[in-house]
Protein backbone atom coordinates (compact mmCIF):
# COMPACT_ATOMS: atom_id res chain seq x y z
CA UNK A 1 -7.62 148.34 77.62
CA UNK A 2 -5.91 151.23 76.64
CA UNK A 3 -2.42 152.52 74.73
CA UNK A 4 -0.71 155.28 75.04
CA UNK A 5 1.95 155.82 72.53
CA UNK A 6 4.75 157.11 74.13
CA UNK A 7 8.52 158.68 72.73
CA UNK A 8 11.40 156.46 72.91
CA UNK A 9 13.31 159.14 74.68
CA UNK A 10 10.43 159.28 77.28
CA UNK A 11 10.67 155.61 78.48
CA UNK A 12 12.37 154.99 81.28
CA UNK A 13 15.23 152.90 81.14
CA UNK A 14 13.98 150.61 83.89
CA UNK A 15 11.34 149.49 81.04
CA UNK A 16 14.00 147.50 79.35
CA UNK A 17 14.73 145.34 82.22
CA UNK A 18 10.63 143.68 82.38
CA UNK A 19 10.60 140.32 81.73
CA UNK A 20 9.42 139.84 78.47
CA UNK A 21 6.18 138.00 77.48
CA UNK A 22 5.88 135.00 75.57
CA UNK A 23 3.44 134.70 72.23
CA UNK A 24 0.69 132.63 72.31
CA UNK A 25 0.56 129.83 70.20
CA UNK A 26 -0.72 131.78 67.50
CA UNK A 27 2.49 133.72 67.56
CA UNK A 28 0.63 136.73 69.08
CA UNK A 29 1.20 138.95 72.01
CA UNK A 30 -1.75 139.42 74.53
CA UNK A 31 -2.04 142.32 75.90
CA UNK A 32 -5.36 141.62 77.29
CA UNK A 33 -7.90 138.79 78.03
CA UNK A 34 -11.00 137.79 79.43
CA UNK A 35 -11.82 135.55 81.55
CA UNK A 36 -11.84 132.27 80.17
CA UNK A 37 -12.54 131.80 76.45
CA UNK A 38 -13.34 135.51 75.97
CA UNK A 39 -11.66 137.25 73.05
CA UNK A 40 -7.91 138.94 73.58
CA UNK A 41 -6.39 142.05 72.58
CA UNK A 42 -3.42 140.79 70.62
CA UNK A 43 -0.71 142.41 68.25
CA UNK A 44 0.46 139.41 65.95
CA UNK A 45 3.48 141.91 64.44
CA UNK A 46 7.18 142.42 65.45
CA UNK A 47 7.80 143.51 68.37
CA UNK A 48 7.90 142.72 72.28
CA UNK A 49 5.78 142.80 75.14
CA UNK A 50 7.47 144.00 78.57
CA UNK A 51 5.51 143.22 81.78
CA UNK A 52 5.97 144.09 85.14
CA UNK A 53 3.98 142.24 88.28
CA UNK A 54 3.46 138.72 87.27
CA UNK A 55 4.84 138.98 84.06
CA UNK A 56 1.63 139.35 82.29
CA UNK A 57 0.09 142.46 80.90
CA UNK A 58 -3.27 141.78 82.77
CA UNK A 59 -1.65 141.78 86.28
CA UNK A 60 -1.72 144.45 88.07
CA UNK A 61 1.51 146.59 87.47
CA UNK A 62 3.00 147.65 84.16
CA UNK A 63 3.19 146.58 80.50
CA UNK A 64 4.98 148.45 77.93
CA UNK A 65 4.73 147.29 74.06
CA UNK A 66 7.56 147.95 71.62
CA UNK A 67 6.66 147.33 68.25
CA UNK A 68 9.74 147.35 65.43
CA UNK A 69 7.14 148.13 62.47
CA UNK A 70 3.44 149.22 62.16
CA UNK A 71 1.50 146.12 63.10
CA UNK A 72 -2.20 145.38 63.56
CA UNK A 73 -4.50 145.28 67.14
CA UNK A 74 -6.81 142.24 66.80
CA UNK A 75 -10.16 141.85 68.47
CA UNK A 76 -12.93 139.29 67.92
CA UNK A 77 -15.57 141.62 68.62
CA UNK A 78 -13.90 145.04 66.61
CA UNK A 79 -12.12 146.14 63.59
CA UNK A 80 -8.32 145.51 63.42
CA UNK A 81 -6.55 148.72 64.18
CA UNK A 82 -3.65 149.41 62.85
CA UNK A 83 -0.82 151.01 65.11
CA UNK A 84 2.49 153.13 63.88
CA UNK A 85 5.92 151.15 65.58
CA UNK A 86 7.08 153.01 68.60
CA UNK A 87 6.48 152.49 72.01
CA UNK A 88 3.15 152.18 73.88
CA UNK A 89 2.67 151.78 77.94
CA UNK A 90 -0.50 149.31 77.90
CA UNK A 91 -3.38 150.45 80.54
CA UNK A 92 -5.91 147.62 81.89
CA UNK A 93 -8.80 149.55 82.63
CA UNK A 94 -11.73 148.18 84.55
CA UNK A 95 -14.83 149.14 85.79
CA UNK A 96 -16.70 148.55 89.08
CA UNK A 97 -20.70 148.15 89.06
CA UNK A 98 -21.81 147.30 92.67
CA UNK A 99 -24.31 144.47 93.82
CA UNK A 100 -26.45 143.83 93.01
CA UNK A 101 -26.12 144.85 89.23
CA UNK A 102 -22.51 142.93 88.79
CA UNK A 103 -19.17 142.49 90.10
CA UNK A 104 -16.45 144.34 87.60
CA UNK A 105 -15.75 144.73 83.64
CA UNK A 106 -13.27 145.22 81.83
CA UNK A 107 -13.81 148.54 79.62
């Protein structure tokens, strides 16, 4: 997964009108997940999530994060990182490894 912080003057005004995701029940916003019980990237801070296809930042499509103060990025496996508030436009980035060393991975 990836985030690119982007201006507030530079997102486009169709942005506003995603649907907006719902936080776990940990009060968190997912921005990406495994499959099954595999750790999340999740921002437990103020803000909102706005997804496009599906609804849910890990369809294909867009997500766009706005965060209203600086707020951490949770991982299991990684450091928390702490972000700035602004805007961010959330990329799902996977991989493609081909038979027979393994389907696809997230990166």
């Amino acid at each position: 997964m990836l985030l690119v912080r982007v201006a507030a003057i530079a997102v486009p005004a169709s942005v506003t009108a995603l649907p907006q995701q719902s936080r776990d029940a940990r009060g968190r916003l997912v921005l990406a997940s495994g499959e099954g019980s595999a750790p999340v990237h999740a921002v437990a801070g103020p803000g909102r999530l706005l997804c496009g296809v599906g609804g849910r930042a890990e369809e294909p499509g867009q997500a766009w994060l706005e965060l209203t103060a600086p707020a951490l990025l949770e991982h299991e496996r990684h450091a928390p990182i702490e972000l700035p508030a602004g805007w961010y436009r959330v990329v799902r980035r996977r991989g493609y490894l081909p038979a027979p060393l393994g389907g696809s991975a997230e990166f």
